[in-house]
C-alpha atoms as a PDB file:
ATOM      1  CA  UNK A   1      16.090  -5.121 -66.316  1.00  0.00           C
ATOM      2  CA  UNK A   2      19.754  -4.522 -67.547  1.00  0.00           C
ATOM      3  CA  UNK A   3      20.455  -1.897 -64.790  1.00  0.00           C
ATOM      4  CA  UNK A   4      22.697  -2.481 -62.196  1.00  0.00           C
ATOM      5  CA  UNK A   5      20.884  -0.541 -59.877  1.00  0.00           C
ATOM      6  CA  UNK A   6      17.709  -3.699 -60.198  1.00  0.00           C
ATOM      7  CA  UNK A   7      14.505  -3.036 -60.554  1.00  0.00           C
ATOM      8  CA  UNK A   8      12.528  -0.083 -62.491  1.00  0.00           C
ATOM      9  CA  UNK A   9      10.898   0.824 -59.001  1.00  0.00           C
ATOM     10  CA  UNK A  10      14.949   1.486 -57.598  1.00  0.00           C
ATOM     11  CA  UNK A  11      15.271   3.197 -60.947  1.00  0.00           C
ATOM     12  CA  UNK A  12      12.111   5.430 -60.365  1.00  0.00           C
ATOM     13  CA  UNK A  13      13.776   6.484 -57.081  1.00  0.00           C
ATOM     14  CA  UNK A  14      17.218   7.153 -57.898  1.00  0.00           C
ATOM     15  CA  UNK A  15      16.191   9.294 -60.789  1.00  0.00           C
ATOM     16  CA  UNK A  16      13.827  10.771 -58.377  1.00  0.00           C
ATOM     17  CA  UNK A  17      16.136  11.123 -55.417  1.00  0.00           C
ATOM     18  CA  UNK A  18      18.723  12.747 -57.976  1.00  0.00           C
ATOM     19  CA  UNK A  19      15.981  15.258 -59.424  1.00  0.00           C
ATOM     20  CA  UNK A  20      14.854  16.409 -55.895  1.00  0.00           C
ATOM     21  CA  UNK A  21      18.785  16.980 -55.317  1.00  0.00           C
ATOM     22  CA  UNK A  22      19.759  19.006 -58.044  1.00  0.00           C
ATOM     23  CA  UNK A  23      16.773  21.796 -57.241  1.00  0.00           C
ATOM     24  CA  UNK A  24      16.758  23.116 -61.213  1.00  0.00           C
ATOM     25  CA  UNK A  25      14.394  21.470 -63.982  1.00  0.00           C
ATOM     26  CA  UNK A  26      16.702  19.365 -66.338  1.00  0.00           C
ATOM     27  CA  UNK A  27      15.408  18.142 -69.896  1.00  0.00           C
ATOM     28  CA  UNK A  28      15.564  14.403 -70.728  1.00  0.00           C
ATOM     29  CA  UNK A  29      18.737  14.388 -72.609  1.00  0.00           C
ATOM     30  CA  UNK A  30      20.454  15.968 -69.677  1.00  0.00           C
ATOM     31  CA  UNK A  31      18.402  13.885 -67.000  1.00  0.00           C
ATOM     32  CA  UNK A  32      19.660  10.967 -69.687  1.00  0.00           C
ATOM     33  CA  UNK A  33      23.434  12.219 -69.651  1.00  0.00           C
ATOM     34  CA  UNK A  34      23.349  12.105 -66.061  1.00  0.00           C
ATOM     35  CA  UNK A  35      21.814   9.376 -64.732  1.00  0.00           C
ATOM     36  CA  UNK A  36      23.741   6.816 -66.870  1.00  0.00           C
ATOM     37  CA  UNK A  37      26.918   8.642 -66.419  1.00  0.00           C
ATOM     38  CA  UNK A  38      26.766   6.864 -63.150  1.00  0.00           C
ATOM     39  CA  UNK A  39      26.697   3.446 -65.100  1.00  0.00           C
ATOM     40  CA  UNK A  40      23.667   2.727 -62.382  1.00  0.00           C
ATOM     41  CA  UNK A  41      21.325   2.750 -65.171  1.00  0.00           C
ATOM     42  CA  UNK A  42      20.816   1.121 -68.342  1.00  0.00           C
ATOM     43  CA  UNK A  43      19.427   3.807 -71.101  1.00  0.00           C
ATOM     44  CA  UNK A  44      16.217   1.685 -72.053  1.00  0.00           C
ATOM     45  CA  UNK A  45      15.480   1.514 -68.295  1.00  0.00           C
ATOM     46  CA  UNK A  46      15.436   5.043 -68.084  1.00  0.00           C
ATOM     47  CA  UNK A  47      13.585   5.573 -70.835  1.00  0.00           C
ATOM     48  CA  UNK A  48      10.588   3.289 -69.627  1.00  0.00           C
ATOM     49  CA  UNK A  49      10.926   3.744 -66.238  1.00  0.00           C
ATOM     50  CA  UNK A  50      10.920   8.147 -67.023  1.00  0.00           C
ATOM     51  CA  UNK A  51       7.898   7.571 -69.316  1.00  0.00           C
ATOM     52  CA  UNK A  52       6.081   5.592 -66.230  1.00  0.00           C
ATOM     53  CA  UNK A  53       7.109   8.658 -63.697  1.00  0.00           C
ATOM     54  CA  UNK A  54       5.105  11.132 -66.140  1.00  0.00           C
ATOM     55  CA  UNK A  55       2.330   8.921 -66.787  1.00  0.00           C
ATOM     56  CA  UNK A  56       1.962   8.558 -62.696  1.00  0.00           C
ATOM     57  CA  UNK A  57       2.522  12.281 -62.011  1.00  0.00           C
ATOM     58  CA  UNK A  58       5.453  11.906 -60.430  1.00  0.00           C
ATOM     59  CA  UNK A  59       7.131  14.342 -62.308  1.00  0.00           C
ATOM     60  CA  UNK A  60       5.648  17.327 -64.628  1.00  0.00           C
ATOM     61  CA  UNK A  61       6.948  19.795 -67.102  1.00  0.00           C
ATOM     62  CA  UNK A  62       8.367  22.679 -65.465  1.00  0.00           C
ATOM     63  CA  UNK A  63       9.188  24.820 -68.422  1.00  0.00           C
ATOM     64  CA  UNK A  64      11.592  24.221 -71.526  1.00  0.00           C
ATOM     65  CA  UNK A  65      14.820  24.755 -72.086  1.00  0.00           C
ATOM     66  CA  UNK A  66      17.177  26.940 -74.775  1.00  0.00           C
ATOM     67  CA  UNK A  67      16.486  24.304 -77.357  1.00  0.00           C
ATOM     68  CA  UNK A  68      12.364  24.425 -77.076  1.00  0.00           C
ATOM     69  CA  UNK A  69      12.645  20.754 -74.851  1.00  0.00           C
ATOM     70  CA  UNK A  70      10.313  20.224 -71.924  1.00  0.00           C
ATOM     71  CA  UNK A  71      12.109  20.267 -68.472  1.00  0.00           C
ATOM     72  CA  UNK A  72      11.068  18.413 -65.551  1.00  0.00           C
ATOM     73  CA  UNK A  73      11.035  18.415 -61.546  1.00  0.00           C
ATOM     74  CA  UNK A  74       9.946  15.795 -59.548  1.00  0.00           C
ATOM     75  CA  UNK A  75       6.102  16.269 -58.363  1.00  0.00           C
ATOM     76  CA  UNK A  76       4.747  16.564 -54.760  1.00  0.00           C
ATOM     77  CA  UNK A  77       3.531  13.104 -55.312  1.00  0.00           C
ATOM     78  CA  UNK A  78       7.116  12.563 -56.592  1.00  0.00           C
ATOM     79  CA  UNK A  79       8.792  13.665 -53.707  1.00  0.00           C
ATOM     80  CA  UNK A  80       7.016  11.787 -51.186  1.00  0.00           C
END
């Protein structure tokens, strides 16, 4: 891990924690734009660590944007 932040578990939860926060579904790219405008998190972190938090269900579609791109908010199982 490359992050700042540490490990992909502290990644999982920040980009959870910020998700809960922001109370609108955001597409990757802008999920992406955000998250490592903080300089918390590496990009291939992200990308690994995101991939991992729909694989576990702990976040799910939630629509698609202007563009056609999936959207996501953080699950019930996210959450908790």
């Amino acid at each position: 891990m490359a992050s700042p932040i540490g490990s992909k578990r502290n990644v999982k939860i920040f980009v959870l924690y910020l998700m809960q926060n922001i109370h609108i579904p955001l597409d990757y790219i802008t999920l992406g734009e955000m998250v490592m405008h903080t300089d918390y998190v590496a990009y291939l972190d992200l990308a690994e660590a995101f991939h991992e938090m729909v694989d576990d269900e702990l976040v799910a579609t939630a629509g698609q944007n202007e563009r056609g791109e999936a959207c996501y908010l953080p699950t019930e199982k996210g959450i908790c």
